[in-house]
Structure formats: C-alpha cells, structure tokens
Protein backbone atom coordinates (compact mmCIF):
# COMPACT_ATOMS: atom_id res chain seq x y z
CA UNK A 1 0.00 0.00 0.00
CA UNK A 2 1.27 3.53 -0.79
CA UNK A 3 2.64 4.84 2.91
CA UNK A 4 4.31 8.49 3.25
CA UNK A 5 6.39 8.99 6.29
CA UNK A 6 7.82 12.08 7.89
CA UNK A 7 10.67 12.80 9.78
CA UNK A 8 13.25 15.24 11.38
CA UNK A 9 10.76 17.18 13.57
CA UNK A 10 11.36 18.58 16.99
CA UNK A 11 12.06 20.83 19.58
CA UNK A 12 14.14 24.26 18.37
CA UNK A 13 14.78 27.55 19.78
CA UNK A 14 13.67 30.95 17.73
CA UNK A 15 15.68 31.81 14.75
CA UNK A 16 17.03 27.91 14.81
CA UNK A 17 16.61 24.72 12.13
CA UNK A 18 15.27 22.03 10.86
CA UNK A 19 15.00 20.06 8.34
CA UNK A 20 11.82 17.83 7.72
CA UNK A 21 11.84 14.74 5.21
CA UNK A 22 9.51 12.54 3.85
CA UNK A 23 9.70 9.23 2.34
CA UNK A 24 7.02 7.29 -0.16
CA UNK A 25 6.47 4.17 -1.65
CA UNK A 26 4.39 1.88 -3.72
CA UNK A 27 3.88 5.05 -6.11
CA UNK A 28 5.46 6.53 -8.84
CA UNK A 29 7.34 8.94 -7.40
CA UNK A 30 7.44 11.45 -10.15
CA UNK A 31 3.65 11.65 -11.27
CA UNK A 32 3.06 13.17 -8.14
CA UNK A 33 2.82 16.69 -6.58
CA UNK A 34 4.45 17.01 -3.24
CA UNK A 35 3.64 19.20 -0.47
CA UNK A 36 3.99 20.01 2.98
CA UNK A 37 1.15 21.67 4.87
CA UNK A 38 0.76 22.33 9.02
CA UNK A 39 -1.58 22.73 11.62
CA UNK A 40 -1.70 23.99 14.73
CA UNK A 41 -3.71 23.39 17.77
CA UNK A 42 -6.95 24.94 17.18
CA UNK A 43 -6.26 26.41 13.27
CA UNK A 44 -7.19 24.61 9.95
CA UNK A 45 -4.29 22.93 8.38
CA UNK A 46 -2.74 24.86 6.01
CA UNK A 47 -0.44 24.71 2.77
CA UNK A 48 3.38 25.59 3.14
CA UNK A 49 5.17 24.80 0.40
CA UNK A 50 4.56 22.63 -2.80
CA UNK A 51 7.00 20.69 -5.18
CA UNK A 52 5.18 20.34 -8.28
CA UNK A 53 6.36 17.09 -10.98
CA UNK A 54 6.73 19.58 -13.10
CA UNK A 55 9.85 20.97 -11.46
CA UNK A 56 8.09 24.42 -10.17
CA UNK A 57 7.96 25.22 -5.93
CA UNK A 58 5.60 27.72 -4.52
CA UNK A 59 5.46 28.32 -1.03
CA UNK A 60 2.97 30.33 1.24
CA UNK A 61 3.92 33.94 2.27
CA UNK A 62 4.81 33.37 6.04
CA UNK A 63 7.52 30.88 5.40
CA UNK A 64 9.14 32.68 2.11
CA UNK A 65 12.75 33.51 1.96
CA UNK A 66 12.82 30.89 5.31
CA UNK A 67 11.43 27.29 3.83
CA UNK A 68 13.19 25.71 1.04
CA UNK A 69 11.40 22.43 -1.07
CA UNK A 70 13.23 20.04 -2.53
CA UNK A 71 12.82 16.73 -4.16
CA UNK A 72 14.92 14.03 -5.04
CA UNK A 73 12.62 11.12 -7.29
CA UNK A 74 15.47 8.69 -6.97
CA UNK A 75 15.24 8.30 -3.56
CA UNK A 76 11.19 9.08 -3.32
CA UNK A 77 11.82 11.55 -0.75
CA UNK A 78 10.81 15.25 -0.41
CA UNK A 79 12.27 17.76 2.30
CA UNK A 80 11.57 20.74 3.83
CA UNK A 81 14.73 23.01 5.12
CA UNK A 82 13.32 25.29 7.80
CA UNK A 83 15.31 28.56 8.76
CA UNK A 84 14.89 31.19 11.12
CA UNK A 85 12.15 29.37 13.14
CA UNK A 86 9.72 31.69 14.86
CA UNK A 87 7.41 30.27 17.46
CA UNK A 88 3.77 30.79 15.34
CA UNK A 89 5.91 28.35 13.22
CA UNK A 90 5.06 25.71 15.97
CA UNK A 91 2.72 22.89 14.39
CA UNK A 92 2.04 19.43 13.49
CA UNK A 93 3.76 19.19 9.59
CA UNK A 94 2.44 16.77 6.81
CA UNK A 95 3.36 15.47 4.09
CA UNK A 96 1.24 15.10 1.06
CA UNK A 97 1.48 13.22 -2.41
CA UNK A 98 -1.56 14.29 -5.23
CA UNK A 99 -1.07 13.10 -8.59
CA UNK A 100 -0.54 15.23 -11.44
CA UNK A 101 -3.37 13.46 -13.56
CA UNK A 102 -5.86 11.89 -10.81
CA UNK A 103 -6.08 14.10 -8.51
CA UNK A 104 -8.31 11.97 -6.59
CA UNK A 105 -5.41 10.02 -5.69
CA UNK A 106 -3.91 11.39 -2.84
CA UNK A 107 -2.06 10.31 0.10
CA UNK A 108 -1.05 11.93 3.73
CA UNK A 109 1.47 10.82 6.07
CA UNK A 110 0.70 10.68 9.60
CA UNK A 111 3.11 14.07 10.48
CA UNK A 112 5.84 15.24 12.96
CA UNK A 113 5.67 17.30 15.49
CA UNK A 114 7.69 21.05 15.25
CA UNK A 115 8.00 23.16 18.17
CA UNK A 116 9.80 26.31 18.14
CA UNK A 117 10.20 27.75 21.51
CA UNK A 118 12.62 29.08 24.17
C-alpha cells in the first residue's frame, strides 16, 4: 500500500533549524505533486510549500525567503529546510502526495511534530 512517512521534527529555539523529510512508496514517485502543509492546535491545516512534478515550488507567504522544497525522485523523498524558526511556526507538519493526472489520488502521512520555543 502507498505509505508516506515524515521525519526530522522537533524541539528548536527561535531563529534555529530544521529540516523535515519525507519518504514514499508503492507510487510513482514522479507523477506526483508534493507538499507540505501544518496545523496547529486549534487552526485549519494549512499549505506551506509545494513541489510540483513539473519541477516548479511555490510556497505560502509566512515561510518565504525561510522554507526551502526540494525533491529528489530517486530516492522518493521530499524535504523541507526550515530557517529562522519563529514560534507561530510551531505545528504538526504533513506530508502530502496528489497526482498530477488523478487528482483523486492522494495520500497523507501521519506528520511530525515542530515546536519552536525558548
């Protein structure tokens, strides 16, 4: 069965890092669009950054010029670098596969925990 797994979450001061990964299998790797998203305690999860098949990233405006997506379809792994942590970054963080084509077909893992505090 397809399974997604996260890792590299934790406890970091303000203005520290981290960097989050996320391994898949039983897909093909490259059809897919990869993403992370977050959610805090009491906030709808929300999109942070997306690595398209396609080769383009987008990201959303609180984490710009901090977050860096990358991909690597060899290894079926995506990662998110985290810089300059700030505390409203604190959140669980998912990882999510959708299919370029099916959209339908899409697949979570079961996230990591990131707390940034002093």
């Amino acid at each position: 069965q397809v399974q997604l797994v996260e890792s590299g979450g934790g406890l970091v001061q303000p203005g520290g890092s981290l960097r989050l990964s996320c391994t898949a299998s039983e897909l093909t790797f490259s059809n897919y669009h990869m993403s992370w998203y977050r959610q805090a305690p009491g906030k709808q999860r929300e999109l942070v950054a997306t690595y398209t098949n396609g080769g383009s990233t987008n990201y959303a405006d609180s984490v710009k010029g901090r977050f860096t997506i990358s991909r690597d379809n060899a290894k079926n792994a995506v990662y998110l670098q985290m810089n300059s942590l700030k505390p409203e970054d604190t959140a669980v963080y998912y990882c999510n596969g959708r299919h370029s084509v099916l959209s339908r077909s899409s697949y979570w893992g079961q996230g990591t925990q990131v707390t940034v505090s002093s």
